[in-house]
Protein backbone atom coordinates (compact mmCIF):
# COMPACT_ATOMS: atom_id res chain seq x y z
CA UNK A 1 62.10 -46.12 -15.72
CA UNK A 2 61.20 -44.33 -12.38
CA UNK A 3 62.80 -40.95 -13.77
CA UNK A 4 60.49 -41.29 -17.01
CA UNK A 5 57.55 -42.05 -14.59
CA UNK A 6 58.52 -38.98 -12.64
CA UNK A 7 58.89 -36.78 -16.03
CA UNK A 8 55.28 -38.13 -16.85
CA UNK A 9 53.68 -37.14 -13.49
CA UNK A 10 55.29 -33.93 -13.69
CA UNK A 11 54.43 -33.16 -17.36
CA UNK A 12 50.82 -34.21 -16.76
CA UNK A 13 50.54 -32.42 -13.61
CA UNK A 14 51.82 -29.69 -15.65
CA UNK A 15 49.43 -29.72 -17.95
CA UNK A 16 46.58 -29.98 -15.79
CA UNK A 17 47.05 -27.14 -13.93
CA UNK A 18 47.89 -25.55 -18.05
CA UNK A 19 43.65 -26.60 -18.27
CA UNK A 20 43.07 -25.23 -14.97
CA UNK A 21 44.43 -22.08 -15.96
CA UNK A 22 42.70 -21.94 -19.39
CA UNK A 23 39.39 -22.51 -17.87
CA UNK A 24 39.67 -19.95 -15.46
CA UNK A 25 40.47 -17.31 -18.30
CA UNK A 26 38.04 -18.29 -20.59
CA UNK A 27 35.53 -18.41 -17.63
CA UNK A 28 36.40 -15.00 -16.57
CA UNK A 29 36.57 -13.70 -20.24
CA UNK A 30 32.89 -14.96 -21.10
CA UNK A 31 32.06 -12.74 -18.26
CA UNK A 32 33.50 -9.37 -19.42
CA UNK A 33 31.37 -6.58 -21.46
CA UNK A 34 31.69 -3.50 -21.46
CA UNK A 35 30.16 -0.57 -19.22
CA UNK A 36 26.52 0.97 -20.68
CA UNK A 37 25.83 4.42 -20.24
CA UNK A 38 24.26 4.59 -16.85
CA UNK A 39 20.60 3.87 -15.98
CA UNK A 40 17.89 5.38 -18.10
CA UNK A 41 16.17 6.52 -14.74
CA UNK A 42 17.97 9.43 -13.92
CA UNK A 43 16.49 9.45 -10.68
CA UNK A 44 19.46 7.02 -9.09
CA UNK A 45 22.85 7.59 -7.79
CA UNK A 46 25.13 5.75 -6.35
CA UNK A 47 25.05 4.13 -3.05
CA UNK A 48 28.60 2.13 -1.43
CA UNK A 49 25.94 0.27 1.05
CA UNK A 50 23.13 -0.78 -1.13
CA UNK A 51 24.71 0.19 -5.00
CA UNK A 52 22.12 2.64 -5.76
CA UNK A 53 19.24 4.94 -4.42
CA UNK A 54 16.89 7.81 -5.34
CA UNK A 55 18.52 10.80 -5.87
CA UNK A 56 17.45 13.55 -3.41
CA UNK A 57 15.16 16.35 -4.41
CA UNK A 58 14.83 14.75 -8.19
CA UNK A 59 12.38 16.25 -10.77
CA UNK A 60 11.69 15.10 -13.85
CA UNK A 61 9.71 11.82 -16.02
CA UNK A 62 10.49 8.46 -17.04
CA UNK A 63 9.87 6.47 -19.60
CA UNK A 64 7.62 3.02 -19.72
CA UNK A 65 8.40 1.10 -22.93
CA UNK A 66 5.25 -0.13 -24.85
CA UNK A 67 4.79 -3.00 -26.79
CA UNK A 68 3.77 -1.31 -29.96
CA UNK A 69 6.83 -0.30 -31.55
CA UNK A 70 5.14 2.42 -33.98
CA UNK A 71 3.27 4.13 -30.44
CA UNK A 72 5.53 6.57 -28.42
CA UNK A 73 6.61 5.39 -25.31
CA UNK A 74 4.21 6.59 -22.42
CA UNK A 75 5.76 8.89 -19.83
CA UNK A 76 5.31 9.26 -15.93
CA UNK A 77 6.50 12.01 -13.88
CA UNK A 78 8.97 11.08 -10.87
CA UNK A 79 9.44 13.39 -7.29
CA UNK A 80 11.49 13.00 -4.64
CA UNK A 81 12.24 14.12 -1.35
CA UNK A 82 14.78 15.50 0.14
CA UNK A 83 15.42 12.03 1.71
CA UNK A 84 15.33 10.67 -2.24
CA UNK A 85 11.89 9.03 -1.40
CA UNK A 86 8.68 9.20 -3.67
CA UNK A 87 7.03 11.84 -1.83
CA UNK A 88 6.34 15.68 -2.49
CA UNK A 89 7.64 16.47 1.06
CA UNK A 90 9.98 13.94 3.41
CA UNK A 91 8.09 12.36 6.14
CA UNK A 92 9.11 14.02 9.85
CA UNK A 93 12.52 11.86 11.71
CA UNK A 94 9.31 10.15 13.93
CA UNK A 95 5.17 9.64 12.93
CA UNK A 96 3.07 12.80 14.76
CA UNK A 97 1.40 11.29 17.86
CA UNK A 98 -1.61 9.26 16.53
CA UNK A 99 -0.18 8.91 13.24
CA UNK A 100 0.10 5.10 11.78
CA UNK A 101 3.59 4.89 10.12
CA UNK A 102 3.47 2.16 7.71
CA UNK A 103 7.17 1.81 5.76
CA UNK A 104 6.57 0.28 2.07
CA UNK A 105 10.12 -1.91 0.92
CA UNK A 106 10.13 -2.71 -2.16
CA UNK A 107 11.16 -2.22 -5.78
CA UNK A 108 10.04 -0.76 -8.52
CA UNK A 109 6.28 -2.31 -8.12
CA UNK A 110 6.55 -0.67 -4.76
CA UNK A 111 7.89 2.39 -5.92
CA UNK A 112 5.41 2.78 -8.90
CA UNK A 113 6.88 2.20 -12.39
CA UNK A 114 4.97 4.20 -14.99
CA UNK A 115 2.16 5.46 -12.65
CA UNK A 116 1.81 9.05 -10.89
CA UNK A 117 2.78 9.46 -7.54
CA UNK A 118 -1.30 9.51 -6.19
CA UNK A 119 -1.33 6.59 -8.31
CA UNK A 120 1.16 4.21 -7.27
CA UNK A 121 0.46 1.26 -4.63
CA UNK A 122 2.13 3.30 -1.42
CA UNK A 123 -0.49 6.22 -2.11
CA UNK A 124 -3.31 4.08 -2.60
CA UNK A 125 -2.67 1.79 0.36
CA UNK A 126 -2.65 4.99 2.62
CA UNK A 127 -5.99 5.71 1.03
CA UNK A 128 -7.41 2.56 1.66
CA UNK A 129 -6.18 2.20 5.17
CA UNK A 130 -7.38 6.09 6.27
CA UNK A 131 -11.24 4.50 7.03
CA UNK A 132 -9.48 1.22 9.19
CA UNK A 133 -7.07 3.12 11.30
CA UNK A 134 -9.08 5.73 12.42
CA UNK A 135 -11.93 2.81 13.82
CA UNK A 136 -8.96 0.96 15.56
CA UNK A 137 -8.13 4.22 17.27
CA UNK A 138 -5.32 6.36 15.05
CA UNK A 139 -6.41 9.90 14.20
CA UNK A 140 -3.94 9.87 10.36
CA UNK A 141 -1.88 7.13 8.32
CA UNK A 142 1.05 7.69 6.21
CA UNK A 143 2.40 4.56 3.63
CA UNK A 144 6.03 5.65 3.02
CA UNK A 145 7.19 4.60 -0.69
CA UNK A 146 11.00 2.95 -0.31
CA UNK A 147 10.63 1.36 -3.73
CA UNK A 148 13.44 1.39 -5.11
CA UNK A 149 13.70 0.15 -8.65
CA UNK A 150 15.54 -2.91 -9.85
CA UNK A 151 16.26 -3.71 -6.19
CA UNK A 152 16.61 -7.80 -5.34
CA UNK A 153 15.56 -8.99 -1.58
CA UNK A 154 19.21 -8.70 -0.39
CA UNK A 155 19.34 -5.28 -1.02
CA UNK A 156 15.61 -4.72 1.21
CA UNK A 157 17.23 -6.47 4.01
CA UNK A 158 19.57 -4.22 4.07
CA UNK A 159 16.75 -0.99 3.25
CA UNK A 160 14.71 -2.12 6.40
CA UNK A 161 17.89 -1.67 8.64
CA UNK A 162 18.82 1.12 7.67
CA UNK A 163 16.29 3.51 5.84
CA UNK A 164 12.63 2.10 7.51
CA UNK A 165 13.40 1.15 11.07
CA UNK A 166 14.99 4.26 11.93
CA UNK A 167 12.04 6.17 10.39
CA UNK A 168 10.52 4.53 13.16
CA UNK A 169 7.33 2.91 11.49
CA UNK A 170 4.61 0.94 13.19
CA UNK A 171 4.79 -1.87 10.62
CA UNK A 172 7.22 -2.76 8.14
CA UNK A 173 5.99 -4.00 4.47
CA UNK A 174 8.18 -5.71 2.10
CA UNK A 175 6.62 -5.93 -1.36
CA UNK A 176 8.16 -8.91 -3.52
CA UNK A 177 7.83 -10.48 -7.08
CA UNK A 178 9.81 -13.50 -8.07
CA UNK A 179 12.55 -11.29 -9.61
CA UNK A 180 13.44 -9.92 -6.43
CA UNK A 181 15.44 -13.65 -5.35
CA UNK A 182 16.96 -13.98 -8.58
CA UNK A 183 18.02 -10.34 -8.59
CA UNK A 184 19.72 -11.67 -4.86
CA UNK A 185 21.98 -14.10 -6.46
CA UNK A 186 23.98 -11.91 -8.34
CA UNK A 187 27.10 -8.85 -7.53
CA UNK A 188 26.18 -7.15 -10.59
CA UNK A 189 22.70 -5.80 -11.86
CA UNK A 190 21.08 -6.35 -15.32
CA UNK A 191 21.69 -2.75 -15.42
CA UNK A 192 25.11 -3.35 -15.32
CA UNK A 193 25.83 -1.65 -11.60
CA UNK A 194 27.55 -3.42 -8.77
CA UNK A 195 25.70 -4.42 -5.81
CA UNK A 196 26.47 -5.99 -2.44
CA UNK A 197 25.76 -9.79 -2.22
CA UNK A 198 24.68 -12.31 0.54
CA UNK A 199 25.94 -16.17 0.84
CA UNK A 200 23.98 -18.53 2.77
CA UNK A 201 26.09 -21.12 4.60
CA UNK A 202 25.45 -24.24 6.88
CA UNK A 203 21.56 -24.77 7.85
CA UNK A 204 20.37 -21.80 5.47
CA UNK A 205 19.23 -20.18 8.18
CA UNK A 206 19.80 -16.67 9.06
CA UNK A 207 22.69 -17.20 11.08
CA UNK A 208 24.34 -18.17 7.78
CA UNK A 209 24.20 -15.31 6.18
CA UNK A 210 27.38 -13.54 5.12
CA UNK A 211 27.33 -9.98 3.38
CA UNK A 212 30.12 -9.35 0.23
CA UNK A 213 30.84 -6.97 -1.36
CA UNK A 214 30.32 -3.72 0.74
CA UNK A 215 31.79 -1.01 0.35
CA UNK A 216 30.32 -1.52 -3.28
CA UNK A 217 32.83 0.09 -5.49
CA UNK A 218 31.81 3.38 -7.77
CA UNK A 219 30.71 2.30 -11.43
CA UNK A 220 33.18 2.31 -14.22
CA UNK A 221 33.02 4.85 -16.83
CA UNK A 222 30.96 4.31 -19.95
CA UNK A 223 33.04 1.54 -22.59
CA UNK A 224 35.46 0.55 -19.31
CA UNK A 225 35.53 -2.89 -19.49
CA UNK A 226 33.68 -5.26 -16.54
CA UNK A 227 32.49 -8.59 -14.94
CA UNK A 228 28.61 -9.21 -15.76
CA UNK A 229 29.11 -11.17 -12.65
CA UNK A 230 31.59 -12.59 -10.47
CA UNK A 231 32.12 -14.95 -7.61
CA UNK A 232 31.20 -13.49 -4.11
CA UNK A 233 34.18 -11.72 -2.11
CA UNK A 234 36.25 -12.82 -5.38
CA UNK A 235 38.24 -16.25 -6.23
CA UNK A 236 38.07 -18.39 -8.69
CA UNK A 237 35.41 -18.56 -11.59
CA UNK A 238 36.25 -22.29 -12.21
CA UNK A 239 35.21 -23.07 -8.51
CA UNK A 240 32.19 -20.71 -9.02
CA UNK A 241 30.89 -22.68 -11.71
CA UNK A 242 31.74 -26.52 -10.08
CA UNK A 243 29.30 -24.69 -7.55
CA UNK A 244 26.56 -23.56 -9.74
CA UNK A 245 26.96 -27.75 -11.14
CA UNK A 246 26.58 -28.59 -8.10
CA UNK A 247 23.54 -26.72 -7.29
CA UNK A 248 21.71 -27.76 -10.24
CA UNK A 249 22.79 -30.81 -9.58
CA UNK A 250 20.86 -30.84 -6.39
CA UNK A 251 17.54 -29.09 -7.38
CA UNK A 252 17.53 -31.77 -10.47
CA UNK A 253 17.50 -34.40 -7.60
CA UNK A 254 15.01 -32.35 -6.05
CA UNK A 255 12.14 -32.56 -8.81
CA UNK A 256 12.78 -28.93 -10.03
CA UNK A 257 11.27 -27.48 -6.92
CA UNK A 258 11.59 -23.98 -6.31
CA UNK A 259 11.98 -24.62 -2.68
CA UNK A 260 15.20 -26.33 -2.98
CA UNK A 261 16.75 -23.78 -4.81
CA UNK A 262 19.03 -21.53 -3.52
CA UNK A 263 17.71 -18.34 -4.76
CA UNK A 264 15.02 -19.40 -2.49
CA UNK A 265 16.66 -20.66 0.67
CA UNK A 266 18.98 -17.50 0.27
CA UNK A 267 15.66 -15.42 0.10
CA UNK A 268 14.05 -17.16 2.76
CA UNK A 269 17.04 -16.30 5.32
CA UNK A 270 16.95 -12.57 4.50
CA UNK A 271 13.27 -12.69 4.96
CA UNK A 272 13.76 -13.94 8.45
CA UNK A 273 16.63 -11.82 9.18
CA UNK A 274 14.54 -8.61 8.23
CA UNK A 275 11.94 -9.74 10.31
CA UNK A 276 14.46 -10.76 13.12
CA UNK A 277 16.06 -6.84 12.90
CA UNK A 278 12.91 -5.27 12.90
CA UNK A 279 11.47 -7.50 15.96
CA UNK A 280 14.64 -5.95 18.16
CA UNK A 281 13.05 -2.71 17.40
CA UNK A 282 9.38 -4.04 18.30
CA UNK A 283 8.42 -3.17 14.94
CA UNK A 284 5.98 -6.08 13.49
CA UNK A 285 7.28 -6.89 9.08
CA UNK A 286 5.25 -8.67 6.56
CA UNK A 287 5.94 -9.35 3.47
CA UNK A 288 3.03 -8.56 0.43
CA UNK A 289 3.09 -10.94 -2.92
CA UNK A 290 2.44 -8.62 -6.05
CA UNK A 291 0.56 -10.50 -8.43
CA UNK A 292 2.78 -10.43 -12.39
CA UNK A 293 1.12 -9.31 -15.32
CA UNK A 294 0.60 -12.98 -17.65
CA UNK A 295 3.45 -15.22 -15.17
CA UNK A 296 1.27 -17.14 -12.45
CA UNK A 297 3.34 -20.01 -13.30
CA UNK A 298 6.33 -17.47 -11.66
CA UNK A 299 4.27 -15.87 -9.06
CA UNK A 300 2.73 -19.12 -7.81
CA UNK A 301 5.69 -21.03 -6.28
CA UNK A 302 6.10 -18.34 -4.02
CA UNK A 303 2.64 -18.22 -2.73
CA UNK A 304 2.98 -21.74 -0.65
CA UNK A 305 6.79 -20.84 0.41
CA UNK A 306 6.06 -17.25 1.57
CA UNK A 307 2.95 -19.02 3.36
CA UNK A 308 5.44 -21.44 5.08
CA UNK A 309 7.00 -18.56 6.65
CA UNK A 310 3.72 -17.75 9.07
CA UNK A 311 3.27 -17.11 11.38
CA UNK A 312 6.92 -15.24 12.20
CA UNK A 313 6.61 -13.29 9.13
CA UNK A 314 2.65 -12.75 7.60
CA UNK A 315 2.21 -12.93 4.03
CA UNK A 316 -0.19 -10.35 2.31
CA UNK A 317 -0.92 -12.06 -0.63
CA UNK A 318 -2.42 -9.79 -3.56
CA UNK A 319 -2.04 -12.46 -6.08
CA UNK A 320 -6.15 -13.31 -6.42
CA UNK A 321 -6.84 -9.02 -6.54
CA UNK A 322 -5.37 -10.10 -10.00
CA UNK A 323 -7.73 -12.70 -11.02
CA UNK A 324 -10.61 -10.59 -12.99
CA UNK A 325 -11.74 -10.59 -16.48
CA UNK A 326 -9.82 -7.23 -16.96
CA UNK A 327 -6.54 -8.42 -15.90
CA UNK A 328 -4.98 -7.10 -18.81
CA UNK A 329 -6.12 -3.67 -18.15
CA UNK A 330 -4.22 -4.06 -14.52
CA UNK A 331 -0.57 -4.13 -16.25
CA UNK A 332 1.14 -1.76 -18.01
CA UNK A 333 2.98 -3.46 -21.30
CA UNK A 334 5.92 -3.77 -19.75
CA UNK A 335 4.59 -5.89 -16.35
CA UNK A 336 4.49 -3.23 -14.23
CA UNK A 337 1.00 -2.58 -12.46
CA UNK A 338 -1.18 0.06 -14.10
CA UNK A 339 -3.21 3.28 -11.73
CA UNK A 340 -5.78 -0.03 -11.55
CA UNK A 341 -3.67 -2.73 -10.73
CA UNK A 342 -1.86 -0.48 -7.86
CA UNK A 343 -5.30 0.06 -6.56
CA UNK A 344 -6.00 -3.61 -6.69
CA UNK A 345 -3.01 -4.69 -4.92
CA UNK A 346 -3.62 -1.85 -2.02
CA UNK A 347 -7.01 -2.71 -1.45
CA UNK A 348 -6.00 -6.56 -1.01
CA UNK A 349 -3.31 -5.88 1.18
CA UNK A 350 -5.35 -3.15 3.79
CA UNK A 351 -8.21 -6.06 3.39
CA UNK A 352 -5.80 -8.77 4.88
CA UNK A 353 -4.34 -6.37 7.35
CA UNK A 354 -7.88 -5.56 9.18
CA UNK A 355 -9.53 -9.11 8.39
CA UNK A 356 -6.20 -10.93 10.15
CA UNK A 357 -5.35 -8.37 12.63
CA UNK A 358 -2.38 -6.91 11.59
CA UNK A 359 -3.32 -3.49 12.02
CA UNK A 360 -1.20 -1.92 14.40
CA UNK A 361 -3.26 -0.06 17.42
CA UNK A 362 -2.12 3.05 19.23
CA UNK A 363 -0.25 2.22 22.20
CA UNK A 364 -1.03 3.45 25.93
């Protein structure tokens, strides 16, 4: 009797680690496809640190899609520096005495999807801000434009460190849309390229933060086949998914609110960490809300979370610059912020820098 019980133990022990395995393959195989050809913005290039960036010294247009299939799609021509930025020339190593150096972060709303150069938010905001800083004292401005597109908030963090701060700006902006967290929680784009990752552990604070993933491995060829997405630093899928249970698990219990979610509290710490890097260099950071074209009910959770975050990191909000009768005329078809809507946005964010005194002043 005790060697059948023994068989039986053994044979179901057998065949639960048979399920374990099966689960883990079929987890990992629902997670294969195969390689696209590479971005349709030929402007990026691989980047081991942040996945991608703007190629240097690029020339050429992209395309913005439009919602009327029979109209051809509308085209926008695309610059960069010899630094990869959106500019016609790169800005100096360090601002010219009595220059305000304001770095822009940000993604593709930052770096001005579908809109001209002049056009775009960065080249507006320096417009709007040339009247401002010259009465508190700086003789020039310059907005530097570090969109870069499809970027999530992990991969800003990581942009302030090392692309603003050493540019050595007066103030640090980091543009956001709700994307930008979800875009956080993943290793691999929507586009299909690898990125490097954060985890959050213990308090969610920023001491918790862990970064995966970097060096970020070249992409595959075209047709190669890939993870959409993996678990961070690797392991198993199985215990990947218990933890994405788990999580919902806990938000359920939570009433659905945004602020318990981790693409939040993950967001949150790299907020504070950005912040925390660029304080060490004395350099004030805030962070600016674009308003979405037709998605308040996406935008608006982050309004009273990003507020939370005051008075260690400011929040620009541009959200209400949005709220006219011609909204629609403020969007391109795709979302992204039309020549008006960038100008919009700009003029609400140099508004909340004078009326709050954020406005950096020359020093001694």
């Amino acid at each position: 009797i005790c060697r059948r019980r023994r068989l039986r133990a053994a044979c179901g022990g057998l065949a639960a680690v048979a399920a374990l395995g099966l689960g883990e393959l079929a987890l990992r195989a629902r997670q294969l496809a195969r390689v696209e050809a590479r971005d349709r913005d030929g402007w990026h290039r691989f980047d081991a640190r942040l996945g991608w960036r703007p190629e240097p010294g690029w020339t050429g247009e992209g395309t913005l899609p439009v919602a009327d299939p029979a109209a051809p799609p509308v085209r926008f021509a695309v610059r960069t520096d010899a630094r990869g930025w959106r500019h016609d020339a790169a800005p100096a190593p360090a601002p010219a005495p009595g220059t305000l150096r304001v770095a822009f972060v940000g993604d593709s709303f930052t770096f001005g999807y579908g809109c001209a150069v002049e056009d775009g938010v960065c080249a507006r905001l320096e417009r709007a801000l040339a009247g401002p800083a010259r009465a508190a004292g700086w003789s020039a401005v310059e907005v530097l434009n570090l969109g870069v597109c499809g970027f999530g908030v992990d991969q800003m963090r990581l942009l302030v460190e090392d692309d603003a701060l050493p540019l050595r700006p007066h103030l640090v902006l980091v543009g956001v849309i709700d994307q930008n967290f979800r875009r956080a929680l993943r290793a691999i784009s929507n586009t299909g390229h690898a990125k490097p990752r954060y985890t959050l552990a213990g308090d969610g604070g920023p001491d918790g933060l862990r970064l995966w993933g970097v060096p970020v491995p070249p992409p595959p060829a075209p047709g190669a086949w890939r993870w959409k997405d993996h678990p961070p630093g690797g392991g198993s899928f199985l215990l990947w998914q218990a933890g994405e249970l788990v999580e919902r698990a806990r938000v359920a219990a939570a009433g659905g609110s945004e602020g318990a979610r981790l693409r939040w509290r993950l967001g949150r710490a790299l907020l504070l960490d950005a912040r925390r890097v660029a304080a060490e260099r004395g350099v004030p950071l805030a962070v600016v809300l674009h308003p979405i074209r037709g998605e308040r009910a996406a935008t608006d959770p982050y309004r009273p979370l990003l507020g939370a975050l005051e008075p260690d990191v400011p929040l620009l909000d541009a959200v209400p610059a949005a709220e006219v009768d011609d909204r629609e005329a403020l969007f391109f078809d795709d979302g992204h912020p039309s020549p008006a809507g960038a100008a919009r946005t700009a003029e609400a964010v140099a508004a909340a820098l004078v009326d709050r005194g954020l406005l950096p002043r020359p020093g001694p």
